[in-house]
Protein backbone atom coordinates (compact mmCIF):
# COMPACT_ATOMS: atom_id res chain seq x y z
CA UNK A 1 -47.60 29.67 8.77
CA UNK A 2 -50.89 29.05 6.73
CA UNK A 3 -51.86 25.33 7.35
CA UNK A 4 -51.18 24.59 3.82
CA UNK A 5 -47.46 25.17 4.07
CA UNK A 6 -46.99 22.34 6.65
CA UNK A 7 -45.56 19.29 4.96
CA UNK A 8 -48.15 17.46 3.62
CA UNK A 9 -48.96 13.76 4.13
CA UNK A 10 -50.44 10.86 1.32
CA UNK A 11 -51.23 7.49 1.71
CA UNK A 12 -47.82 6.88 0.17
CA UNK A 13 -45.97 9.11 2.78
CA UNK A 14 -47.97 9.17 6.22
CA UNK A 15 -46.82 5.80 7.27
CA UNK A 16 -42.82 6.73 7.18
CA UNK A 17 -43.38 10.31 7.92
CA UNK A 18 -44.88 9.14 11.17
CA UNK A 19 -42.39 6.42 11.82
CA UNK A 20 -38.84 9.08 10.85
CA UNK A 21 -40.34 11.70 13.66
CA UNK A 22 -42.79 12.76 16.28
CA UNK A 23 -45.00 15.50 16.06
CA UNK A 24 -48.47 16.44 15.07
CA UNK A 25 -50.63 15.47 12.25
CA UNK A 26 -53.74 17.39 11.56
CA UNK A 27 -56.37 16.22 9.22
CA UNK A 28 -57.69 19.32 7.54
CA UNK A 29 -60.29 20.56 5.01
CA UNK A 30 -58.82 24.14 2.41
CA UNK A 31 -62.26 26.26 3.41
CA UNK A 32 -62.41 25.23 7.21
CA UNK A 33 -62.01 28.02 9.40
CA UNK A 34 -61.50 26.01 12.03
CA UNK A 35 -58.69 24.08 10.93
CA UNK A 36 -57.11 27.61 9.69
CA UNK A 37 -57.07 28.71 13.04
CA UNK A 38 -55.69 25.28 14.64
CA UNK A 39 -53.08 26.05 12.17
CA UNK A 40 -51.69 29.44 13.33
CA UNK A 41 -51.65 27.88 16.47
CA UNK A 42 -49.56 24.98 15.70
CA UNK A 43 -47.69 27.33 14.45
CA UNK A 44 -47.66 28.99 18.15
CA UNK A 45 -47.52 25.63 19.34
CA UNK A 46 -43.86 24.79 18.06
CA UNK A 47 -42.38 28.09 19.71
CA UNK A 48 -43.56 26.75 23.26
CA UNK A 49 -42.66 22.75 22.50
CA UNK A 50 -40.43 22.73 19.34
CA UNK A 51 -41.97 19.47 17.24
CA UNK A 52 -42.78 18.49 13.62
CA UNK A 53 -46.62 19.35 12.55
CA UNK A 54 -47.93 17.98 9.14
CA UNK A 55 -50.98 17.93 6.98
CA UNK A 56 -53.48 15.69 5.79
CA UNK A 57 -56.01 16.86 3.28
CA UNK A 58 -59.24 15.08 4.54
CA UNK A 59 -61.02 15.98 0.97
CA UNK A 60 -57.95 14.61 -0.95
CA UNK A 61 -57.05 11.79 1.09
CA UNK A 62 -60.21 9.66 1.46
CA UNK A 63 -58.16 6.26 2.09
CA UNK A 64 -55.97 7.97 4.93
CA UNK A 65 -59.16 9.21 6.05
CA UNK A 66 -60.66 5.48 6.72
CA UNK A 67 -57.74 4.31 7.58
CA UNK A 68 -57.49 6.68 10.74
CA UNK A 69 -60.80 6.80 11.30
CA UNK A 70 -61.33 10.46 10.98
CA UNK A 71 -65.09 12.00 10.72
CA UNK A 72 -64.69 15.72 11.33
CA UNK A 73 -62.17 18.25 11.39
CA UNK A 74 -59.88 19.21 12.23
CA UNK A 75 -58.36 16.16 14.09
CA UNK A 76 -55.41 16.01 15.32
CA UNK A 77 -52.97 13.12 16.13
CA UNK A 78 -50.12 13.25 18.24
CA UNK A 79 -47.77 10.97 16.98
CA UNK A 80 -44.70 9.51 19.14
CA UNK A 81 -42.69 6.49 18.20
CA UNK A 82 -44.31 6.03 15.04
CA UNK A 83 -47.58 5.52 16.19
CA UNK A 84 -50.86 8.30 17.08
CA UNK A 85 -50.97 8.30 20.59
CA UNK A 86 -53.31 10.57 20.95
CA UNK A 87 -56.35 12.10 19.05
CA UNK A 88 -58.09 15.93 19.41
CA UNK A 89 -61.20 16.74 17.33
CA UNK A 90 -61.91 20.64 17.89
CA UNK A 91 -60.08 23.81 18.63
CA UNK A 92 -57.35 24.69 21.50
CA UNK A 93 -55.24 27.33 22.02
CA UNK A 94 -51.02 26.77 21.71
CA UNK A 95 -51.09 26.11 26.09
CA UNK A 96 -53.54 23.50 25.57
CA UNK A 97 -51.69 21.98 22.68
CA UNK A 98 -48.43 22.11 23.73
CA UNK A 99 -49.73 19.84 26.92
CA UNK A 100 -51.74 17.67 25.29
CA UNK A 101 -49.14 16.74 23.12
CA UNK A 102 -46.83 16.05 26.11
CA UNK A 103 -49.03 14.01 28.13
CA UNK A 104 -49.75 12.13 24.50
């Protein structure tokens, strides 16, 4: 699935997206080829660990941006209990993911 079809998270939304489930937010930019691949393997990603992913815009969410303290992308946050417990800036493969997450 194309990173744009993950749910995608606002200002108005992150905070009770994050606190209803845990899974994986990635902050994203539309022409980043980068964050198109971390996408398909998110995708990849949910077949080995089954959890939520969602998307943040980094271009059209400059406030969620700040707020998380995000510089390049794509970043991703692993969130658990309502709160990012851990952060990845860069590229892995669905393995690397999957573990990351569950050591998050």
């Amino acid at each position: 699935m194309p990173i744009e079809n993950f749910p995608r998270l606002t200002k108005e939304t992150f905070e009770s997206a994050t606190q209803s489930q845990d899974g994986i937010v990635i902050f994203h930019k539309k022409v980043c080829p980068h964050c198109k691949i971390m996408g398909t393997v998110l995708d990849k990603m949910q077949l080995i660990l089954p959890t939520a992913c969602a998307a943040v815009d980094f271009e059209e969410e400059p406030e969620l941006k700040a707020l998380m303290d995000v510089e390049r992308v794509p970043t991703l946050f692993a969130i658990k209990g309502g709160e990012a417990r851990a952060r990845f800036v860069g590229i892995m493969n669905p393995r690397e993911t999957a573990e990351w997450f569950k050591k998050a």
